[in-house]
Protein backbone atom coordinates (compact mmCIF):
# COMPACT_ATOMS: atom_id res chain seq x y z
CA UNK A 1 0.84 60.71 52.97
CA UNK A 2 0.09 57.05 53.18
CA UNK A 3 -1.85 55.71 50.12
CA UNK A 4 -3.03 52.96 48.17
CA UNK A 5 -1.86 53.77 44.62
CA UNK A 6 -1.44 51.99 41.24
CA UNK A 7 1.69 53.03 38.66
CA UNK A 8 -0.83 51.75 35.89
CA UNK A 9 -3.51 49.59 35.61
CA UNK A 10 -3.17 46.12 36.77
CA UNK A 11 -4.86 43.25 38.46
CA UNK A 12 -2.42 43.13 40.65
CA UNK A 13 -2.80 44.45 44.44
CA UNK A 14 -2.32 48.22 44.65
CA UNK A 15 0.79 49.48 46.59
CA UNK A 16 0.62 50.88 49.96
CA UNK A 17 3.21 53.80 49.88
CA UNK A 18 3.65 57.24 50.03
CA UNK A 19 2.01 59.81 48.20
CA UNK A 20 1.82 63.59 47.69
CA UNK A 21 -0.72 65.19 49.64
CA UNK A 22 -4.02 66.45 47.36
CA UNK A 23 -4.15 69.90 46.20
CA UNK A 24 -7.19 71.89 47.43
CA UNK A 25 -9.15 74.18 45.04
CA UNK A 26 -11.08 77.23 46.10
CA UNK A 27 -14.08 74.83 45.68
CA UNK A 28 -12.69 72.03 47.63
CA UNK A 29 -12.90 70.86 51.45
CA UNK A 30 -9.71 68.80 52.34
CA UNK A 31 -10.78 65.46 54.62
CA UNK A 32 -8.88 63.24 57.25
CA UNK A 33 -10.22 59.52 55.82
CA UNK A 34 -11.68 57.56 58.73
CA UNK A 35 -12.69 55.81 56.41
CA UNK A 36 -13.28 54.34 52.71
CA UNK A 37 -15.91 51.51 50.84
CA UNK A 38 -14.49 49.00 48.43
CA UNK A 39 -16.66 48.15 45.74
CA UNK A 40 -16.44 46.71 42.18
CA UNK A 41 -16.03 49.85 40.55
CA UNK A 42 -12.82 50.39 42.36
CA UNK A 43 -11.72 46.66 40.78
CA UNK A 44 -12.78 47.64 37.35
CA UNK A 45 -10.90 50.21 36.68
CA UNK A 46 -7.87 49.10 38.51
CA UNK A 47 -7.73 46.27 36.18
CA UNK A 48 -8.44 48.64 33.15
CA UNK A 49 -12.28 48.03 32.55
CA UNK A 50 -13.01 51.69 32.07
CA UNK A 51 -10.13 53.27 31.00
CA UNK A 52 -11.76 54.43 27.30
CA UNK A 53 -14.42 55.75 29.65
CA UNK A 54 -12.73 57.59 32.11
CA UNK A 55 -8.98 57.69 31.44
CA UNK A 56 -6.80 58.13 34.35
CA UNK A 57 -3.36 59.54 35.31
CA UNK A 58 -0.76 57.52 37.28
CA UNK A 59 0.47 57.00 40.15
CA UNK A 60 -3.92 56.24 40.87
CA UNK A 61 -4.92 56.95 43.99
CA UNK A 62 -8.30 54.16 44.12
CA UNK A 63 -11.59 54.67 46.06
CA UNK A 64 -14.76 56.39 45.72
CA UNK A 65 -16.57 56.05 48.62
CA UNK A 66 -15.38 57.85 51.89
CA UNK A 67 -16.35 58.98 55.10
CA UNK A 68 -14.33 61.49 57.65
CA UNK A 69 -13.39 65.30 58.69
CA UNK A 70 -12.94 68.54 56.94
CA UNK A 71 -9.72 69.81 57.89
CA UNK A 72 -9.41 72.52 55.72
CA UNK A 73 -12.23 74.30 53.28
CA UNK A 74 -11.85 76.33 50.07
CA UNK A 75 -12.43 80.13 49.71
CA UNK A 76 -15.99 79.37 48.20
CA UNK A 77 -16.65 76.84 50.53
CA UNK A 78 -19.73 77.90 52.82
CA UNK A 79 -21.95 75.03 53.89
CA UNK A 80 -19.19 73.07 55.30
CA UNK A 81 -16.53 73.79 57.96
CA UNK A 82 -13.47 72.43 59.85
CA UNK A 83 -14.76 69.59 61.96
CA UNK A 84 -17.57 68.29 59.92
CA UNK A 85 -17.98 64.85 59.98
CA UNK A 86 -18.99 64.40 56.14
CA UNK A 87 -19.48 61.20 53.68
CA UNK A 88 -19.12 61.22 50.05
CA UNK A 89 -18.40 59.97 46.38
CA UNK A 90 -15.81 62.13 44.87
CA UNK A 91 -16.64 62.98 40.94
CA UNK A 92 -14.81 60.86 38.47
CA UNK A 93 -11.18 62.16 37.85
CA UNK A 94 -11.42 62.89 41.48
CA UNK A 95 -11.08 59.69 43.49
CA UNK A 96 -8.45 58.99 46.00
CA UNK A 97 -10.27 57.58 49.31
CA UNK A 98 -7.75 55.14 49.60
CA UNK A 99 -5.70 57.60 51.83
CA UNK A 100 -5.02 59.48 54.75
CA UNK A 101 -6.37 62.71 53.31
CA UNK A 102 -8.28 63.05 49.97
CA UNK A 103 -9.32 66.81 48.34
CA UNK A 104 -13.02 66.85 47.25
CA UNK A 105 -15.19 69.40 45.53
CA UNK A 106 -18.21 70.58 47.70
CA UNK A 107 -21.07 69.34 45.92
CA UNK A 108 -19.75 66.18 46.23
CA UNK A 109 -19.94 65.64 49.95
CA UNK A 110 -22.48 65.71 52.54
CA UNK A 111 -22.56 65.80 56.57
CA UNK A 112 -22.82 62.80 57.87
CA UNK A 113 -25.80 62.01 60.33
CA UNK A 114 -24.32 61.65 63.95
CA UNK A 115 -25.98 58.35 64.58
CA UNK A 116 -23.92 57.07 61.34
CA UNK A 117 -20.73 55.15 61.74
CA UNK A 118 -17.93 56.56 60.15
CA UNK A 119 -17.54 52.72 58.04
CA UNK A 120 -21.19 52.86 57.94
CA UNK A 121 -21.16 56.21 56.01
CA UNK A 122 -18.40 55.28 53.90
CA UNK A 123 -20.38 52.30 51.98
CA UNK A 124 -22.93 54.41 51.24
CA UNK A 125 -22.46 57.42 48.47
CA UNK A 126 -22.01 54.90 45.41
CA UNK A 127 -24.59 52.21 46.23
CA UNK A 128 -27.05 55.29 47.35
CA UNK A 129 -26.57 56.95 44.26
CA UNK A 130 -26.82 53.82 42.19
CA UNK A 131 -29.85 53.55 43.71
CA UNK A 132 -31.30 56.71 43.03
CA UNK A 133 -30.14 57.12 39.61
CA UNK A 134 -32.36 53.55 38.85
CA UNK A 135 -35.42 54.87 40.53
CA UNK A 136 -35.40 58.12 40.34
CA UNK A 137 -33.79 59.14 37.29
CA UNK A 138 -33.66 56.52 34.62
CA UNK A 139 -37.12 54.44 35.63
CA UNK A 140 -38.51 58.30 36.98
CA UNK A 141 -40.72 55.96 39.37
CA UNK A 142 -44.02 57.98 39.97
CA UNK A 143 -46.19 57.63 43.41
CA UNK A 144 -48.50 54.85 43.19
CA UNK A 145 -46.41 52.96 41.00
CA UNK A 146 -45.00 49.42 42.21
CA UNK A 147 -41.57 48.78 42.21
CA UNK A 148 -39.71 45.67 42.01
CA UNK A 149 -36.24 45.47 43.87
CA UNK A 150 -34.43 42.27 42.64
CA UNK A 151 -31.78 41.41 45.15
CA UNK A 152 -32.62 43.73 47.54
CA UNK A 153 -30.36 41.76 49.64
CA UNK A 154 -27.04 43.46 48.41
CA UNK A 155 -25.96 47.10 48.84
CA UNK A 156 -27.49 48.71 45.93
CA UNK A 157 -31.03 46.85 46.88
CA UNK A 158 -30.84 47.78 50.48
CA UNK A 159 -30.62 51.02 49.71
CA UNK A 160 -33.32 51.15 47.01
CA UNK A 161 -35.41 49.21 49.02
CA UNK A 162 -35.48 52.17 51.72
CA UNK A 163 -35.53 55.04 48.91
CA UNK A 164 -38.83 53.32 47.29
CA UNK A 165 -40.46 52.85 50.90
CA UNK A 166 -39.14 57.08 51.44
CA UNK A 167 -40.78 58.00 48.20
CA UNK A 168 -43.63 55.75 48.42
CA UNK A 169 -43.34 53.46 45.99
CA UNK A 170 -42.67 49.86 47.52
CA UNK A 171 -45.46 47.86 46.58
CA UNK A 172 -47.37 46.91 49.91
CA UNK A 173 -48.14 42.81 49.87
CA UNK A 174 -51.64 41.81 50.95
CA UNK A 175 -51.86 40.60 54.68
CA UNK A 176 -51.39 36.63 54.66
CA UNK A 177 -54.46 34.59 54.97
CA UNK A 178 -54.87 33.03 57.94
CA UNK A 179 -54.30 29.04 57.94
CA UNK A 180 -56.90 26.92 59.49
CA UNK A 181 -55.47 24.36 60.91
CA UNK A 182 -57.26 21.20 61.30
């Protein structure tokens, strides 16, 4: 299976090559990429960053973020099925969307909306759950509340920016004054 892989960590550019194909577990769905988000996370720990963190085996398979079709499900698996178009951010230990097929456990991935480009969906899981681990579960932003996005223009903002407005939280500016003009 074609991959992008790392023999160890290095800031070097990962190695397209071949790869074994994942093993499934009777938890797991098996997806055909279509395809996968780059972000900084994926750069960290290629180069090492967080490897007292989360310390990984080699050959690396990189990416967390991915978007495609279950080909095969799991014996436990029962809210997904062959042919679901799906998104998702594999669990640490777990990563691998830099390939043609990546194994992921279930509560990992969701179905992706039909109205959602495949390289849409696959920038999404990290900087959506980024997003709602700041609101939601570290600030544990109430109704009512304001909330102030700063650089809502990036991924991470764009997304909280919608999740705040969903949950009710964006702060609502006053209507502009109207300008006389003279």
């Amino acid at each position: 299976m074609k991959s992008y892989f790392i023999k160890q960590y290095q800031k070097a550019p990962a190695i397209l090559g071949e790869m074994s194909e994942p093993v499934m577990n009777d938890d797991d769905v098996l997806v055909e990429v279509c395809a996968a988000g780059l972000n900084h996370l994926d750069l960290r720990i290629k180069s090492g960053e967080f490897k007292m963190l989360v310390p990984y085996s080699f050959p690396l398979i990189l990416g967390h973020d991915v978007a495609g079709k279950v080909i095969a499900v799991g014996k436990n698996v029962r809210q997904l099925a062959v042919g679901d178009e799906v998104f998702a951010r594999p669990r640490d230990g777990r990563i691998g969307a830099f390939a043609e097929k990546i194994s992921i456990h279930q509560d990992d991935v969701a179905k992706k909306p039909s109205n959602l480009p495949m390289a849409d969906a696959a920038g999404l899981p990290l900087v959506a759950l980024t997003a709602w681990q700041a609101l939601v579960e570290i600030a544990q932003v109430k109704a009512g509340q304001k909330a102030f996005i700063h650089a809502g223009a990036g991924g991470v903002g764009t997304i909280a920016i919608q999740l705040a407005k969903y949950l009710g939280h964006l702060w609502q500016p006053r209507p502009a004054r109207q300008m006389r003009i003279l």
